[in-house]
Protein backbone atom coordinates (compact mmCIF):
# COMPACT_ATOMS: atom_id res chain seq x y z
CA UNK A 1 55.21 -37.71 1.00
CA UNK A 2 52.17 -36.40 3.09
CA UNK A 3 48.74 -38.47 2.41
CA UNK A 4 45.38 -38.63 4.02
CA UNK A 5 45.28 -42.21 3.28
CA UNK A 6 44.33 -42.98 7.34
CA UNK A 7 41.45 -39.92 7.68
CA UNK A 8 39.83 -41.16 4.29
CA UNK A 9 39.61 -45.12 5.50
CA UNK A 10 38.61 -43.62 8.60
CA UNK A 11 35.90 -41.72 7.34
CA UNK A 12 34.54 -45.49 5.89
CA UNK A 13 34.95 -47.67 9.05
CA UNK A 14 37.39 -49.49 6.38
CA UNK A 15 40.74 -51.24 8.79
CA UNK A 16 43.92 -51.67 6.64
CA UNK A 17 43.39 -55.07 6.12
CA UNK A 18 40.06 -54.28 4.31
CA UNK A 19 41.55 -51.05 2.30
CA UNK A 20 44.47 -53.44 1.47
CA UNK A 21 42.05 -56.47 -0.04
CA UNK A 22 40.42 -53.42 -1.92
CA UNK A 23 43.49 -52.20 -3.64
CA UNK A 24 45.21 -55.59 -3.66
CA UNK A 25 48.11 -54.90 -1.82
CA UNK A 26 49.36 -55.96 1.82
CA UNK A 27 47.91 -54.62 4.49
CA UNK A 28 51.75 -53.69 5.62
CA UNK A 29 51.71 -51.70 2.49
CA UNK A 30 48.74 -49.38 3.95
CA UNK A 31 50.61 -48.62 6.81
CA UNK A 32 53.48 -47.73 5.41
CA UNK A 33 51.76 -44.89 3.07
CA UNK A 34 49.98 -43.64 6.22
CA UNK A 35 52.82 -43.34 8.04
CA UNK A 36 54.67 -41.97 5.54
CA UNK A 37 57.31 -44.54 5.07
CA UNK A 38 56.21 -45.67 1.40
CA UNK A 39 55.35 -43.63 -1.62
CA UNK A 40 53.05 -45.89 -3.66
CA UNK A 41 53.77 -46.08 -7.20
CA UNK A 42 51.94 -43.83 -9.93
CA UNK A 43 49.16 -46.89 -10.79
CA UNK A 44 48.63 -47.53 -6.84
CA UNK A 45 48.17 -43.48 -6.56
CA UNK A 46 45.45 -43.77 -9.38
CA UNK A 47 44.17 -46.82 -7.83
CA UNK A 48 43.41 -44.91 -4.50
CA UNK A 49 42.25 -42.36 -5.61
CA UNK A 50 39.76 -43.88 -8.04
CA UNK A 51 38.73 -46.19 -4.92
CA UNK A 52 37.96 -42.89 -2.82
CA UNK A 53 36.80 -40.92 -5.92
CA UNK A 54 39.35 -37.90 -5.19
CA UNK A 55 41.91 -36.48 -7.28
CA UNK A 56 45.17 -37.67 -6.43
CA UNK A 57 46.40 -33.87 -5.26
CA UNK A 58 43.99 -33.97 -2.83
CA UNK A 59 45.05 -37.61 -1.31
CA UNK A 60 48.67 -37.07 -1.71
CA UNK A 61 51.13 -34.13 -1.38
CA UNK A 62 54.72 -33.19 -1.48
């Protein structure tokens, strides 16, 4: 699944490590969604995209 999970924490000076404490996951988890190698599950989705205040279409696509 495509994301723009790294532009987005780019666009806040946030490193993966912060994005991670923020969402409560690993920061190995955020770099596996930005490179594509992990599709978060539906609640992480909703959690990111309630963090960046974005729909999740427009974070995530097929």
């Amino acid at each position: 699944m495509k994301n723009r999970l790294k532009p987005l924490r780019a666009e806040r000076n946030w490193t993966q490590a912060e994005l991670a404490g923020l969402l409560d996951v690993s920061r190995q988890t955020i770099n596996a969604i930005e490179k594509g190698k992990y599709d978060p599950s539906l609640p992480l989705a909703f959690k990111i995209a309630r963090l960046f205040q974005l729909p999740i279409e427009s974070i995530f696509e097929d």
